[in-house]
N, C-alpha and C. Protein backbone atom coordinates (compact mmCIF):
# COMPACT_ATOMS: atom_id res chain seq x y z
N UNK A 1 77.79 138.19 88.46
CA UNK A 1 77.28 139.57 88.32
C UNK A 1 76.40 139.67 87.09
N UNK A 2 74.99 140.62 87.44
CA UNK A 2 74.22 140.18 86.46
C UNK A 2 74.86 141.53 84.94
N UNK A 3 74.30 141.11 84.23
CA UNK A 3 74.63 142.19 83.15
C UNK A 3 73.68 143.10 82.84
N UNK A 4 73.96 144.47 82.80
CA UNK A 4 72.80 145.39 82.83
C UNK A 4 72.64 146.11 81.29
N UNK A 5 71.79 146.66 80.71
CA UNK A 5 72.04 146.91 79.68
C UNK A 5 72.87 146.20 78.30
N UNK A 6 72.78 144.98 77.97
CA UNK A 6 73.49 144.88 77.54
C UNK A 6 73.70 145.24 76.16
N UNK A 7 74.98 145.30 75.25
CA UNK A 7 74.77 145.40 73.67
C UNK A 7 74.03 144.93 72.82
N UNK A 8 73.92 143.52 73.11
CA UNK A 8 72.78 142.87 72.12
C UNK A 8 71.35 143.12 72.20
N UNK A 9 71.37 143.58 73.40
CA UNK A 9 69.60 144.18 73.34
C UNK A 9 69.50 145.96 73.78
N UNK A 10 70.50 146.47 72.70
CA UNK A 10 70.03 148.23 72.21
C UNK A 10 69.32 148.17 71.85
N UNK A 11 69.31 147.83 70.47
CA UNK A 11 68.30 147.95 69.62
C UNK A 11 67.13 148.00 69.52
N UNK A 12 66.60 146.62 70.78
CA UNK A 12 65.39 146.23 71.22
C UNK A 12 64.82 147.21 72.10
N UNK A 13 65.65 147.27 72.84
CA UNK A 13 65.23 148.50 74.11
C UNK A 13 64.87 149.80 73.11
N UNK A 14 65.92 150.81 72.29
CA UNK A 14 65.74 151.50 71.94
C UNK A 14 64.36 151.54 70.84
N UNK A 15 64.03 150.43 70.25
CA UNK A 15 62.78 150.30 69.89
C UNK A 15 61.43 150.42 70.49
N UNK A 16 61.33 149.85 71.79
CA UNK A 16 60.27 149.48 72.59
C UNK A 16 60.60 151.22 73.23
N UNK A 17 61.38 151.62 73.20
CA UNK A 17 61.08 153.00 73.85
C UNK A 17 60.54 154.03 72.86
N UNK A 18 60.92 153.67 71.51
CA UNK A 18 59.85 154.36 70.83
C UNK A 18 58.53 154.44 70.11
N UNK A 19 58.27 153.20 70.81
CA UNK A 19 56.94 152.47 70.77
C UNK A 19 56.11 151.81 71.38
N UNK A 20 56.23 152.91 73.12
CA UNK A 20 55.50 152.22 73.97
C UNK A 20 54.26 151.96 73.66
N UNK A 21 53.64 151.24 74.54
CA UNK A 21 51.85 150.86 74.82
C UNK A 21 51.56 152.40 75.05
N UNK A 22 50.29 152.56 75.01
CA UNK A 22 49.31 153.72 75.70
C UNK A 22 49.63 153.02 76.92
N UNK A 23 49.22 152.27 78.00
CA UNK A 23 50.03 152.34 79.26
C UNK A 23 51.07 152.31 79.77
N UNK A 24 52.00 152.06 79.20
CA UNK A 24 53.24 152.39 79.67
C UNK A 24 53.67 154.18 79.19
N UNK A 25 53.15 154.91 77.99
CA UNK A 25 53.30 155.77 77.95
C UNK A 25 52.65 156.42 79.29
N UNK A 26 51.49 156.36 79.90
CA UNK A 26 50.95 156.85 80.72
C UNK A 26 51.67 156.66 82.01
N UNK A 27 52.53 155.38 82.41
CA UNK A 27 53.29 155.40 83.34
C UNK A 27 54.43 156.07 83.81
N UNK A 28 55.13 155.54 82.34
CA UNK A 28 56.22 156.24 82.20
C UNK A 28 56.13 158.31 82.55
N UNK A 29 54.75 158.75 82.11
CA UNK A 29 54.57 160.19 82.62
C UNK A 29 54.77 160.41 84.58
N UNK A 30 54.55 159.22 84.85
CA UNK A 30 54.19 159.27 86.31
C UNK A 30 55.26 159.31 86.97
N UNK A 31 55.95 158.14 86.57
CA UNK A 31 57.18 157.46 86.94
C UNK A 31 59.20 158.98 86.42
N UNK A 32 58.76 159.11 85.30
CA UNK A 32 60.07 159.83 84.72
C UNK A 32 60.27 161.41 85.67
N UNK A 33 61.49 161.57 85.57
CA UNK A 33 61.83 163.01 86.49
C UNK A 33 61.73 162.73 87.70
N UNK A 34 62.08 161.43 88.18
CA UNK A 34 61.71 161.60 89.49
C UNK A 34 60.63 161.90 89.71
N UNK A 35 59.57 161.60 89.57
CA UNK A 35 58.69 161.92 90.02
C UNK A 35 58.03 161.15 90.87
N UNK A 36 58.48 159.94 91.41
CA UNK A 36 57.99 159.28 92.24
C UNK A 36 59.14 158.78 93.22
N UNK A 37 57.96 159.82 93.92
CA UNK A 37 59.09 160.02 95.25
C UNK A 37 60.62 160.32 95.47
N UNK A 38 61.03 160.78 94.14
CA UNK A 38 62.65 161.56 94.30
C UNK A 38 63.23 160.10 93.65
N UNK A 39 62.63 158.67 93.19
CA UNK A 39 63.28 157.88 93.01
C UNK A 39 63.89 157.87 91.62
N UNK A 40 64.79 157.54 90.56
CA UNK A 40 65.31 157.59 89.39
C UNK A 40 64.48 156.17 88.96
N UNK A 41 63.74 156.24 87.74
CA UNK A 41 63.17 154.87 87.29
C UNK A 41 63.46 154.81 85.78
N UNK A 42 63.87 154.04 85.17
CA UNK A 42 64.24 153.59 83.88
C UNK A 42 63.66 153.16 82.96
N UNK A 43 63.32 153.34 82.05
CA UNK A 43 62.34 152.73 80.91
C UNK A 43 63.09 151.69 80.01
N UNK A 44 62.62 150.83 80.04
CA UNK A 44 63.07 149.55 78.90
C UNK A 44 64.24 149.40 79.68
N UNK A 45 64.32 148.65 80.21
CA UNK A 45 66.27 148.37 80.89
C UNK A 45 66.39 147.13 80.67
N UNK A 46 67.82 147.33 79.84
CA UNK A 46 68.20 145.31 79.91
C UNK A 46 68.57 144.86 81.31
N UNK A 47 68.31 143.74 81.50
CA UNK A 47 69.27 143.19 82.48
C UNK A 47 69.21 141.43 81.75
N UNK A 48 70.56 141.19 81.70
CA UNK A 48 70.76 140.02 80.77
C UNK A 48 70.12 140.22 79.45
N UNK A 49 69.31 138.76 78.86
CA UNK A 49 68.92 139.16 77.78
C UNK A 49 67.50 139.55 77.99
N UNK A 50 66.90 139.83 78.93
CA UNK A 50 65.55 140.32 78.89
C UNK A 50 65.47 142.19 78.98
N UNK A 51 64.47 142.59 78.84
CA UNK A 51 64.53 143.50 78.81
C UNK A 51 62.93 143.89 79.90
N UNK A 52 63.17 145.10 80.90
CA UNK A 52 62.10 145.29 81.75
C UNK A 52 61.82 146.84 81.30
N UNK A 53 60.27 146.86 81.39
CA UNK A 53 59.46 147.91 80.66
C UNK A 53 60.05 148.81 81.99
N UNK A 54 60.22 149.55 83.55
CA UNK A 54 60.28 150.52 84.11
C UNK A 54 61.08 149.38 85.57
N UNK A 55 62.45 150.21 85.29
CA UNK A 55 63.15 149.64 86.37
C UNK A 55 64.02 150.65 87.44
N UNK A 56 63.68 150.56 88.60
CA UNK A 56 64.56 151.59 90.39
C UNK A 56 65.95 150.88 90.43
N UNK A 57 67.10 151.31 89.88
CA UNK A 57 67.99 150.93 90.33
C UNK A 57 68.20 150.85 91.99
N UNK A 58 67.90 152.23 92.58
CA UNK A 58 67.96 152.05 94.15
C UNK A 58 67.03 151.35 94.64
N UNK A 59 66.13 150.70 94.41
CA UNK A 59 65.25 150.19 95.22
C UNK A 59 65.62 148.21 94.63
N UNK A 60 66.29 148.45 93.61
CA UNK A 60 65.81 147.15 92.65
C UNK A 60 64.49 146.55 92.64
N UNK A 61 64.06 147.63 92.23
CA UNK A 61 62.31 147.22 91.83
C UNK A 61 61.73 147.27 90.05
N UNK A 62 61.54 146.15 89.78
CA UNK A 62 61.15 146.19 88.33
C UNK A 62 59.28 146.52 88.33
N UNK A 63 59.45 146.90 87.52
CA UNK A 63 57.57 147.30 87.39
C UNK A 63 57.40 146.71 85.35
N UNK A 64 56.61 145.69 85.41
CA UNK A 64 56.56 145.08 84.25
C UNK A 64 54.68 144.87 83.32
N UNK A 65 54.33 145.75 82.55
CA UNK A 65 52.87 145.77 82.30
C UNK A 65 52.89 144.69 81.12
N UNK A 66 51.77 144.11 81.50
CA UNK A 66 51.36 142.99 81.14
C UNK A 66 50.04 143.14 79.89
N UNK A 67 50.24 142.89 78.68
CA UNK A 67 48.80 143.13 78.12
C UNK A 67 48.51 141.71 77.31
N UNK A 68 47.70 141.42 76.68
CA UNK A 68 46.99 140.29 75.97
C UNK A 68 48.04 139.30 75.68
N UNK A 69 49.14 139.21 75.27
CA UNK A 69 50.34 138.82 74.88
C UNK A 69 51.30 137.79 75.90
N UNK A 70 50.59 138.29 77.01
CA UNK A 70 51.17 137.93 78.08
C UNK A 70 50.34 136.57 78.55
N UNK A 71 49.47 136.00 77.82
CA UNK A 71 48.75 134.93 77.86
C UNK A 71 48.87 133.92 76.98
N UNK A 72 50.06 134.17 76.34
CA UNK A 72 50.04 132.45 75.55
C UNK A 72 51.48 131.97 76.15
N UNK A 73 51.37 130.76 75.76
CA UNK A 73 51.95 129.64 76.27
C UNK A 73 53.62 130.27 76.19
N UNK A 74 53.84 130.24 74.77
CA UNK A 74 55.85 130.83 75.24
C UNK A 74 55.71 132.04 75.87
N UNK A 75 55.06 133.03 75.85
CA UNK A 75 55.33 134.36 76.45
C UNK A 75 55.10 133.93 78.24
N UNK A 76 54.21 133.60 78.60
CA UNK A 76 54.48 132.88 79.75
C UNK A 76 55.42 132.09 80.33
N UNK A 77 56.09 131.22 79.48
CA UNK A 77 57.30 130.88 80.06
C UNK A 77 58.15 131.54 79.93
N UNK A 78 58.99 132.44 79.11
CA UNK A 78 59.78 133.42 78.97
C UNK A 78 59.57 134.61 80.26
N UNK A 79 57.97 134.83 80.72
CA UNK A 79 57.91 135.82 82.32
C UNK A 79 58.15 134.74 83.17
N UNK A 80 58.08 133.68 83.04
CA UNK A 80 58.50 132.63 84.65
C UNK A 80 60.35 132.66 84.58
N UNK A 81 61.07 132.67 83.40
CA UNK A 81 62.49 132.66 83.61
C UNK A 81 62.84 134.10 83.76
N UNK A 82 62.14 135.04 83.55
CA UNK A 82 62.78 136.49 83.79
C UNK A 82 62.02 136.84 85.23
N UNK A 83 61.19 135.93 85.52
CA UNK A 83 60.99 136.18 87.28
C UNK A 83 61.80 135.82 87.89
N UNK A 84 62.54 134.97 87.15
CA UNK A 84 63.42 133.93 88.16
C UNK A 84 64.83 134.49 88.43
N UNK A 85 64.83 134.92 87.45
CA UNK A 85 66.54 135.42 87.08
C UNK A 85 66.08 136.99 88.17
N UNK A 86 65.53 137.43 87.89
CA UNK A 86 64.90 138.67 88.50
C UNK A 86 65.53 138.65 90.24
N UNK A 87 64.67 137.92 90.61
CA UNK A 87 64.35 136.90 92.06
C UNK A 87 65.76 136.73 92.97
N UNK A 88 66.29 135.76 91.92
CA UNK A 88 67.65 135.57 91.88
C UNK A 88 68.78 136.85 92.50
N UNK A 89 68.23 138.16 91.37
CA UNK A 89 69.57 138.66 91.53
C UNK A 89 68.84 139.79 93.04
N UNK A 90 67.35 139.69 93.46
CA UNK A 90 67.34 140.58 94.52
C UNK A 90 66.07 141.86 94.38
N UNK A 91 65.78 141.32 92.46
CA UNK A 91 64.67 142.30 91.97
C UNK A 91 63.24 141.93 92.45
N UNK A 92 62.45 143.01 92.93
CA UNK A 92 61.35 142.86 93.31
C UNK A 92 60.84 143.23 91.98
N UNK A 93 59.57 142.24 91.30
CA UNK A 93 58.91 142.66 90.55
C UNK A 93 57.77 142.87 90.43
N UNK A 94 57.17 143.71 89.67
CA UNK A 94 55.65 143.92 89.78
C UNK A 94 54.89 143.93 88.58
N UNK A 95 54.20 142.78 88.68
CA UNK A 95 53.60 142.45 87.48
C UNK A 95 52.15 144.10 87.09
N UNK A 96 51.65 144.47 86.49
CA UNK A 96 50.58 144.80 86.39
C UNK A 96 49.73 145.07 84.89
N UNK A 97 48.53 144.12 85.10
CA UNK A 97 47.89 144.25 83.61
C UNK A 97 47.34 145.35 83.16
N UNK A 98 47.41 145.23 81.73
CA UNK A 98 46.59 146.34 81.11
C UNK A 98 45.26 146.71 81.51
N UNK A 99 44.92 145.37 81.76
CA UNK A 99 43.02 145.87 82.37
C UNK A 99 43.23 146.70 84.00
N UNK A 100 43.94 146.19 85.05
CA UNK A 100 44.28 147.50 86.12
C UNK A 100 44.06 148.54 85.73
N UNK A 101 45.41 148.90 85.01
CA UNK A 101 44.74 150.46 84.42
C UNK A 101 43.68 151.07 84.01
N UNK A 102 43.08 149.99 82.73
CA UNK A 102 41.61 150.35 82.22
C UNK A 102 40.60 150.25 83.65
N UNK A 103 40.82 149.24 84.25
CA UNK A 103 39.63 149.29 85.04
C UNK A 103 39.34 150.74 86.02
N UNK A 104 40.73 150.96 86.99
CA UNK A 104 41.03 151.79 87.61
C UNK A 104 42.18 152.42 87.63
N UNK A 105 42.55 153.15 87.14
CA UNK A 105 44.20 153.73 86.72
C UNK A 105 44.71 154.43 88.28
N UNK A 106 43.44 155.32 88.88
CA UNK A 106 44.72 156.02 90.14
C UNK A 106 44.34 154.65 90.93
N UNK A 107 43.84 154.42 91.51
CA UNK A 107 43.95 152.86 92.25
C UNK A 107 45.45 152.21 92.23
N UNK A 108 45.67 151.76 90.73
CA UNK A 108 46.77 151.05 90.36
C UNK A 108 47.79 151.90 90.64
N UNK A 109 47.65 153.16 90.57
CA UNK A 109 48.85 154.08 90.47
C UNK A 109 49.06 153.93 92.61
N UNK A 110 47.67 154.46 93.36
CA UNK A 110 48.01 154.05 94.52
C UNK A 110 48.99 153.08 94.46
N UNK A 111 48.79 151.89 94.43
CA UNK A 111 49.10 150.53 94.87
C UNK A 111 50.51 150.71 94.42
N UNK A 112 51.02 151.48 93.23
CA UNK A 112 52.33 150.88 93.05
C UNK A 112 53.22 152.23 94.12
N UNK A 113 52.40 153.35 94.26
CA UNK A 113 53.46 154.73 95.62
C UNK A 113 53.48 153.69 96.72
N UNK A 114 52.28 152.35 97.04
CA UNK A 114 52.88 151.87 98.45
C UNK A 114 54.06 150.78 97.96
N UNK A 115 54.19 150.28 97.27
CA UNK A 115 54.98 149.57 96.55
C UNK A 115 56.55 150.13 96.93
N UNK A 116 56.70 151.20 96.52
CA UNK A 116 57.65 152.24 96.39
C UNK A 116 58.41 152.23 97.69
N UNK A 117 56.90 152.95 98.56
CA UNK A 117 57.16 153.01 99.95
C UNK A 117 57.91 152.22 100.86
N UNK A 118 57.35 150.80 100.67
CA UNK A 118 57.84 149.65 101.08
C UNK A 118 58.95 148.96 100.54
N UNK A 119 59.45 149.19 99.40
CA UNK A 119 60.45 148.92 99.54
C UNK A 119 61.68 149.49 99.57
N UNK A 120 61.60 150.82 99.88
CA UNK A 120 62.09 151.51 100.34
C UNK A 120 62.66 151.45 101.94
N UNK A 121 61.62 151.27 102.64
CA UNK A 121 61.54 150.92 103.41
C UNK A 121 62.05 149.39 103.88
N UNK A 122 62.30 148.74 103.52
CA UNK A 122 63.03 147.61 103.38
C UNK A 122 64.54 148.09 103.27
N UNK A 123 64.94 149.20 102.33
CA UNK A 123 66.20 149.50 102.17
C UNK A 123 66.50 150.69 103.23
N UNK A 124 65.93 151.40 104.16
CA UNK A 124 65.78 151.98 104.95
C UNK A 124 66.33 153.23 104.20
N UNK A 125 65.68 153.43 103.01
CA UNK A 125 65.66 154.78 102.38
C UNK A 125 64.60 155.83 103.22
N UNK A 126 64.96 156.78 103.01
CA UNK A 126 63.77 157.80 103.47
C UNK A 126 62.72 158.19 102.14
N UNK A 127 61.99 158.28 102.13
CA UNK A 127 61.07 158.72 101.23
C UNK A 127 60.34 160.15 100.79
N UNK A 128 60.55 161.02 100.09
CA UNK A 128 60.47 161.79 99.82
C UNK A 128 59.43 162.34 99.01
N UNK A 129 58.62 163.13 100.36
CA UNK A 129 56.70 163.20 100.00
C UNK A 129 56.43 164.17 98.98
N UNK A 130 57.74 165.32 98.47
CA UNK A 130 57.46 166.34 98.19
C UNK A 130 57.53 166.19 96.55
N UNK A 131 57.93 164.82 95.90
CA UNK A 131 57.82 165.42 94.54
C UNK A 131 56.56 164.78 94.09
C-alpha cells in the first residue's frame, strides 16, 4: 500500500504550496473548488517520498508541470522513478510544460477537461458539465 501524504514530506509540500510557479498558480485557479467537473483535485500531494504538483484522488490522475528544471540529467531521472512508482500504483500522469501554457494556455487547459473526461470514463464516473 502506497503511502499518501507522508510526514517527512510536510514541510516540502507545505512549502511548494506557498510558492507555487505562475503556472501552477494559474492551474491550481482552474482546477480548486471543484471546479473541474465536480472533481476534488489536490495541490502538492505526497505519495511516498515524491511529491505531485495537482493530484484526483477519484480518478487517480496526477497532473505534473514541468518547467526548465525538468531538463537536467538528475531531475530527469528522479521523473522516470516517480513515473514508475506512479504507473505502478494505477496513477495516470500528465506531464505538461511550462511553454504549453505560454504558448497556448486554453488549448492546454482543453486537452487536460478531455483528460478528465476520459478518465473518468474509464472509471465509469459520470461527469459533471455544470461546474
Amino acid at each position: 500500500m502506497t503511502k499518501l501524504n507522508p510526514k517527512k514530506t510536510k514541510k516540502q509540500r507545505q512549502y511548494l504550496r506557498g510558492h507555487m510557479t505562475k503556472w501552477e498558480v494559474r492551474l491550481w485557479n482552474e482546477l480548486k473548488g471543484k471546479k473541474m467537473f465536480g472533481f476534488k483535485v489536490r495541490r502538492q500531494h505526497g505519495i511516498e517520498n515524491y511529491i505531485i504538483d495537482f493530484y484526483c484522488p477519484q480518478l487517480k490522475l496526477a497532473i505534473e508541470i514541468d518547467g526548465d528544471v525538468h531538463h537536467y540529467h538528475e531531475k530527469v531521472k528522479k521523473d522516470l522513478e516517480k513515473d514508475r512508482l506512479l504507473k505502478a500504483e494505477g496513477i495516470k500522469l500528465v506531464r505538461i510544460k511550462n511553454l504549453d501554457f505560454e504558448e497556448d494556455y486554453e488549448s492546454t487547459i482543453l486537452y487536460l477537461e478531455d483528460v478528465f473526461k476520459n478518465r473518468a470514463s474509464k472509471f465509469k464516473i459520470e461527469v459533471n458539465e455544470d461546474y
